[in-house]
N, C-alpha and C. Protein backbone atom coordinates (compact mmCIF):
# COMPACT_ATOMS: atom_id res chain seq x y z
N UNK A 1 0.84 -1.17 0.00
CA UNK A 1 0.00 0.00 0.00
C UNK A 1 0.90 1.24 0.00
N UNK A 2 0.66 2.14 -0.83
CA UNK A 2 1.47 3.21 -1.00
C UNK A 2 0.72 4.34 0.04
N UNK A 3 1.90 5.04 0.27
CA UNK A 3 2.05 6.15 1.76
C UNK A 3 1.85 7.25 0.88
N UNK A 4 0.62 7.81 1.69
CA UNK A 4 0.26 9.13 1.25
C UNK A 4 1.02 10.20 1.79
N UNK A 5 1.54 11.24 0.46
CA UNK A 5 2.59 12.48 1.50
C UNK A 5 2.12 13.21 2.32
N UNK A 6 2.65 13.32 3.31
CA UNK A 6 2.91 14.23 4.15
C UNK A 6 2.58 15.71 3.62
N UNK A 7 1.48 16.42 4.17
CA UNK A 7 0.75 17.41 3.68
C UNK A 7 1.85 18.72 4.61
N UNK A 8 2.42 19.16 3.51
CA UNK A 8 3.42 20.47 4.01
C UNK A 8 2.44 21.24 4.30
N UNK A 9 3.64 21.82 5.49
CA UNK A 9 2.71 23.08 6.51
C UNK A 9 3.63 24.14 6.41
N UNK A 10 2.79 25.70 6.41
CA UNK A 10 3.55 26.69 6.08
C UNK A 10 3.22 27.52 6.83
N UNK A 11 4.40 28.42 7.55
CA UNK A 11 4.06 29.27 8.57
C UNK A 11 4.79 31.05 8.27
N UNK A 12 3.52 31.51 9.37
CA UNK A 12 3.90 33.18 9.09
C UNK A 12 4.24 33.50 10.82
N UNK A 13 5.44 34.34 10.59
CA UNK A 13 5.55 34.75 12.15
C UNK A 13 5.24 36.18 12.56
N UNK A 14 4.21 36.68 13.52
CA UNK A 14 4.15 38.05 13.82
C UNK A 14 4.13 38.44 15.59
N UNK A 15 4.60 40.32 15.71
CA UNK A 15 4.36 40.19 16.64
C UNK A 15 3.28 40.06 17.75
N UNK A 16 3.14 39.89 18.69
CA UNK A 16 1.84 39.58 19.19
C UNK A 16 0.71 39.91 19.14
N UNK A 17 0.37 41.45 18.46
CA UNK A 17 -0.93 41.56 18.08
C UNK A 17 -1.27 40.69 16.95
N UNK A 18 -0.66 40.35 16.51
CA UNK A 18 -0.95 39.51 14.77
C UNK A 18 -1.03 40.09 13.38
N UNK A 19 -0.39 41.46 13.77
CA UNK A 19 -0.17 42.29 12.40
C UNK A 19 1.41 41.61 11.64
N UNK A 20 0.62 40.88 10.50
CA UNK A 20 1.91 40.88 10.05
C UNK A 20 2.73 42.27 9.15
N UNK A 21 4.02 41.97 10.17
CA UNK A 21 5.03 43.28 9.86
C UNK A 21 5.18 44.58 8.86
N UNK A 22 5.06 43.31 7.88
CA UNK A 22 5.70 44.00 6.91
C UNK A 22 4.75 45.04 5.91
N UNK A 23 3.45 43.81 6.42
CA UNK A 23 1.97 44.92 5.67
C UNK A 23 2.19 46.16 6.80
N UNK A 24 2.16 46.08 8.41
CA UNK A 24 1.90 47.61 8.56
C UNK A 24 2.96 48.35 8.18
N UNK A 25 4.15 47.98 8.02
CA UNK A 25 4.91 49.06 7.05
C UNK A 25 4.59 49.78 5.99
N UNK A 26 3.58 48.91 5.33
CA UNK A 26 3.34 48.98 3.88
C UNK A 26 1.87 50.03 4.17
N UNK A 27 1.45 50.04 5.11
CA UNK A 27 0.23 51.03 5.21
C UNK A 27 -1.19 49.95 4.89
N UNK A 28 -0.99 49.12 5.24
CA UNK A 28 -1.56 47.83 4.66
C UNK A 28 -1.84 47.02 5.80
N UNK A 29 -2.28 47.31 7.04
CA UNK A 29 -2.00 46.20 8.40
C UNK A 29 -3.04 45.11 8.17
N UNK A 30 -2.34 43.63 8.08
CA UNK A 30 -2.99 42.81 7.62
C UNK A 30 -2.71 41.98 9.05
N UNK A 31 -4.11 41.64 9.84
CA UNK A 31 -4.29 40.86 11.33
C UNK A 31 -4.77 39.57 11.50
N UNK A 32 -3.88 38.68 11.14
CA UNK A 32 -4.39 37.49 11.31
C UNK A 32 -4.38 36.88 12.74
N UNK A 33 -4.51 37.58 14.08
CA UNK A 33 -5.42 36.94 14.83
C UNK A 33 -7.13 37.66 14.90
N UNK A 34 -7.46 38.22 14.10
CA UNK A 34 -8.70 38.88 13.68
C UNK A 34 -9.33 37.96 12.85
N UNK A 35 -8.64 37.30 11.98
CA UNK A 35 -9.13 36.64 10.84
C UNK A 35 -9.08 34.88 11.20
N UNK A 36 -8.96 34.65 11.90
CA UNK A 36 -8.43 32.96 12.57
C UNK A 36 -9.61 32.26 11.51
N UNK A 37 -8.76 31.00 10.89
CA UNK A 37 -10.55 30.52 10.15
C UNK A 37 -10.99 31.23 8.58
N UNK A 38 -10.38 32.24 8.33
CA UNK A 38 -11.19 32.91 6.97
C UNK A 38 -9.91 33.08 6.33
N UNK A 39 -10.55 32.81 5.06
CA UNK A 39 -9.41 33.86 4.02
C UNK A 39 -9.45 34.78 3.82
N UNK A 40 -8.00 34.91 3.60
CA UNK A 40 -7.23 37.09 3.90
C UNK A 40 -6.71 36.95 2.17
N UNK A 41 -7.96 38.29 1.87
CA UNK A 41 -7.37 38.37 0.26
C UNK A 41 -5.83 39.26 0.48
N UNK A 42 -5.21 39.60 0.31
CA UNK A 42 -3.91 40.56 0.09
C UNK A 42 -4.47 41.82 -0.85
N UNK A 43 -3.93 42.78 0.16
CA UNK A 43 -4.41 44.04 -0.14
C UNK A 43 -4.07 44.75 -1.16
N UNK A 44 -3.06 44.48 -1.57
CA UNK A 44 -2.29 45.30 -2.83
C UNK A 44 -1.06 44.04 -3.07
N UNK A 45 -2.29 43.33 -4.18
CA UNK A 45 -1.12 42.12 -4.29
C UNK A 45 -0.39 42.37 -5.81
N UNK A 46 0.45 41.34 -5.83
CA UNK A 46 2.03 42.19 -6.73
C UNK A 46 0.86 42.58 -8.19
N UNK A 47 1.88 43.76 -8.74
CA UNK A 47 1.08 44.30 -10.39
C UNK A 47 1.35 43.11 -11.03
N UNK A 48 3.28 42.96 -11.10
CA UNK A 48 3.70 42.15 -11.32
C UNK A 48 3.98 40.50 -11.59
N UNK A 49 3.31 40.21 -11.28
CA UNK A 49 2.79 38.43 -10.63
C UNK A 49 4.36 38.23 -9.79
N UNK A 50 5.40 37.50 -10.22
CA UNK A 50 6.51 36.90 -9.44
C UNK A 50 7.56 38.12 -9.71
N UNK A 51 7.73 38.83 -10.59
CA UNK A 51 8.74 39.63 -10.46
C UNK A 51 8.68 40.87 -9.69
N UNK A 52 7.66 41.21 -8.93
CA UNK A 52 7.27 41.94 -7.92
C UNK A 52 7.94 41.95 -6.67
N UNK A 53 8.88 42.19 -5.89
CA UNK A 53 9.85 42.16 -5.09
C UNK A 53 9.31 43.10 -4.31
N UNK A 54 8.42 44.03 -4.18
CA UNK A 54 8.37 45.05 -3.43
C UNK A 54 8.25 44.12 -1.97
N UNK A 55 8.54 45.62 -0.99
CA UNK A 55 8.48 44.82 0.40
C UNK A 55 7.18 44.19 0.83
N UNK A 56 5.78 44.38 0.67
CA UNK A 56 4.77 43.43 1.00
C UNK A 56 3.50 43.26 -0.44
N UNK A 57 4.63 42.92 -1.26
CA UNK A 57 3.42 42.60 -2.57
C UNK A 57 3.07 41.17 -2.58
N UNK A 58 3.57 40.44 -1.44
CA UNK A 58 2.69 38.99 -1.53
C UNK A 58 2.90 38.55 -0.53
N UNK A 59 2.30 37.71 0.47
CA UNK A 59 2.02 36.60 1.71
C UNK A 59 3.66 35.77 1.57
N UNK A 60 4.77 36.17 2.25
CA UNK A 60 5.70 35.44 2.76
C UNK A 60 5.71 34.26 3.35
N UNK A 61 5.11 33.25 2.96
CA UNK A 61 4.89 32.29 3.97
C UNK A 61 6.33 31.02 4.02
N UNK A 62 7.07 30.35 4.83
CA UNK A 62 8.00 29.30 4.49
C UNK A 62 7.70 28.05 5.23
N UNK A 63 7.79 27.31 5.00
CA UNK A 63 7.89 25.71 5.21
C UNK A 63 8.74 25.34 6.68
N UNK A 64 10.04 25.84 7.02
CA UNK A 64 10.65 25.86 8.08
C UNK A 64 10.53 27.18 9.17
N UNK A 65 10.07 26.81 10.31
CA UNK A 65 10.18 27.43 11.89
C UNK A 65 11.22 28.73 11.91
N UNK A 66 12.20 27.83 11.35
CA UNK A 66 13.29 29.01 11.46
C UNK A 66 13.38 30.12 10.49
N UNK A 67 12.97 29.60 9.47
CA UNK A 67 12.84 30.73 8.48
C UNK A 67 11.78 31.57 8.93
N UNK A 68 10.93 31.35 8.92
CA UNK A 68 9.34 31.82 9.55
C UNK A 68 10.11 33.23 10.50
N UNK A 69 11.18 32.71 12.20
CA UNK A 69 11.39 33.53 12.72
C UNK A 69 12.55 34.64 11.88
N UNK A 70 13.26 34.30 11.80
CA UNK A 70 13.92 35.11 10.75
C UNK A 70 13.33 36.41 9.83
N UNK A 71 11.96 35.96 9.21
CA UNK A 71 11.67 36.86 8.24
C UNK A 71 10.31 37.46 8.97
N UNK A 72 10.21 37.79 9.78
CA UNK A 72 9.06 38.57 10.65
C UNK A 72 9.34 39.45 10.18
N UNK A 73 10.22 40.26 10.01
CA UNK A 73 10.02 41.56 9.87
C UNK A 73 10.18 42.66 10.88
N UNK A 74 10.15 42.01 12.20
CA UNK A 74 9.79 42.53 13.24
C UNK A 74 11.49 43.43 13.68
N UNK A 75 11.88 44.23 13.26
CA UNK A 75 12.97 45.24 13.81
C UNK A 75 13.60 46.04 15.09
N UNK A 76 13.98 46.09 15.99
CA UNK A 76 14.70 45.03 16.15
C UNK A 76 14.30 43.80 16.09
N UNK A 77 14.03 42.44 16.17
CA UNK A 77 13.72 41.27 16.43
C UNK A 77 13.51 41.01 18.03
N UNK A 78 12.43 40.83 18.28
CA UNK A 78 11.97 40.89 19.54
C UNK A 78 10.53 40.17 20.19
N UNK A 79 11.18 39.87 21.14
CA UNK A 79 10.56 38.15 21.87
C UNK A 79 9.01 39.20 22.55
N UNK A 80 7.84 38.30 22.90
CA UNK A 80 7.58 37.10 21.78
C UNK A 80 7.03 37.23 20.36
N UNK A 81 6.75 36.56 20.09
CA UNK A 81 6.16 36.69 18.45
C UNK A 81 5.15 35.48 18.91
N UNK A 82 4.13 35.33 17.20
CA UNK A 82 3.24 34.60 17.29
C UNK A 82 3.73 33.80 16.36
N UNK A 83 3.58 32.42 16.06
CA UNK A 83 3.86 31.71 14.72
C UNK A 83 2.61 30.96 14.57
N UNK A 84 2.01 31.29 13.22
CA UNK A 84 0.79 31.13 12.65
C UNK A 84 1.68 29.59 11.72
N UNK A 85 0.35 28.84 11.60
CA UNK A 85 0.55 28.01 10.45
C UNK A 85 -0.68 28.31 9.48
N UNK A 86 -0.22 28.60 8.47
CA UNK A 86 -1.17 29.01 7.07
C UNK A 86 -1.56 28.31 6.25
N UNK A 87 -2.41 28.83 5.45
CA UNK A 87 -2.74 27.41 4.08
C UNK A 87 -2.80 28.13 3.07
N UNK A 88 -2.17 28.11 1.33
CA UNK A 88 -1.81 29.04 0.65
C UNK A 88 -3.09 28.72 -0.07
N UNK A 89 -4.04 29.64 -0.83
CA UNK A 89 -4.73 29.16 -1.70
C UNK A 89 -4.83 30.49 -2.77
N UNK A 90 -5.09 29.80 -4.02
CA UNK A 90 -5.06 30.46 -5.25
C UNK A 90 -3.72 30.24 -6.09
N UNK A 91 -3.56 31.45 -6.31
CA UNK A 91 -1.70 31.39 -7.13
C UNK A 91 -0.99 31.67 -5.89
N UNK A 92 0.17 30.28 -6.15
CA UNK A 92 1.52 30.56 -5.61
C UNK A 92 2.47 30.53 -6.42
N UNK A 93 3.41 30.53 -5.77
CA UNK A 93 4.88 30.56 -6.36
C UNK A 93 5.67 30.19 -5.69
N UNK A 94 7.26 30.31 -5.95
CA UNK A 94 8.95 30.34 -5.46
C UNK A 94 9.07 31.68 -5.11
């Protein structure tokens, strides 16, 4: 009997209110402990599709914990944070 994969999990890290970072930089405060349960369209998602680099033109989400803490956003970097696990739907990418 063949083994069904292992369903990857992808996480966003913010600080404790649940604004992730980088949208309230962006003038864009996007609150996912407001939203627990629903989908969050992205507010000003890339013009671009993938070559869009700006700082919050798409949902950062990564596969590893550590990356997750790393790319908060959060400046200085500062304890605690929240780590969300997400579910990507629609278009993704690399």
């Amino acid at each position: 009997m063949a083994r069904k994969p292992k369903p990857v999990t992808w996480y966003i890290a913010t600080p404790v209110d649940g604004i992730i970072e980088k949208s309230r930089r962006a003038g864009t405060p996007v609150n996912l402990a407001e939203n627990v349960g629903q989908v969050i369209d992205h507010p000003q998602p890339c013009t671009n599709l993938w070559f869009d680099e700006s700082e919050f033109s798409y949902f950062r989400m990564v596969k590893r914990v550590g990356e997750a803490l790393e790319d908060t956003g959060i400046c200085p970097g500062t304890w605690p944070v929240r780590l969300w696990t997400v579910e990507p739907l629609g278009v993704t990418g690399n």
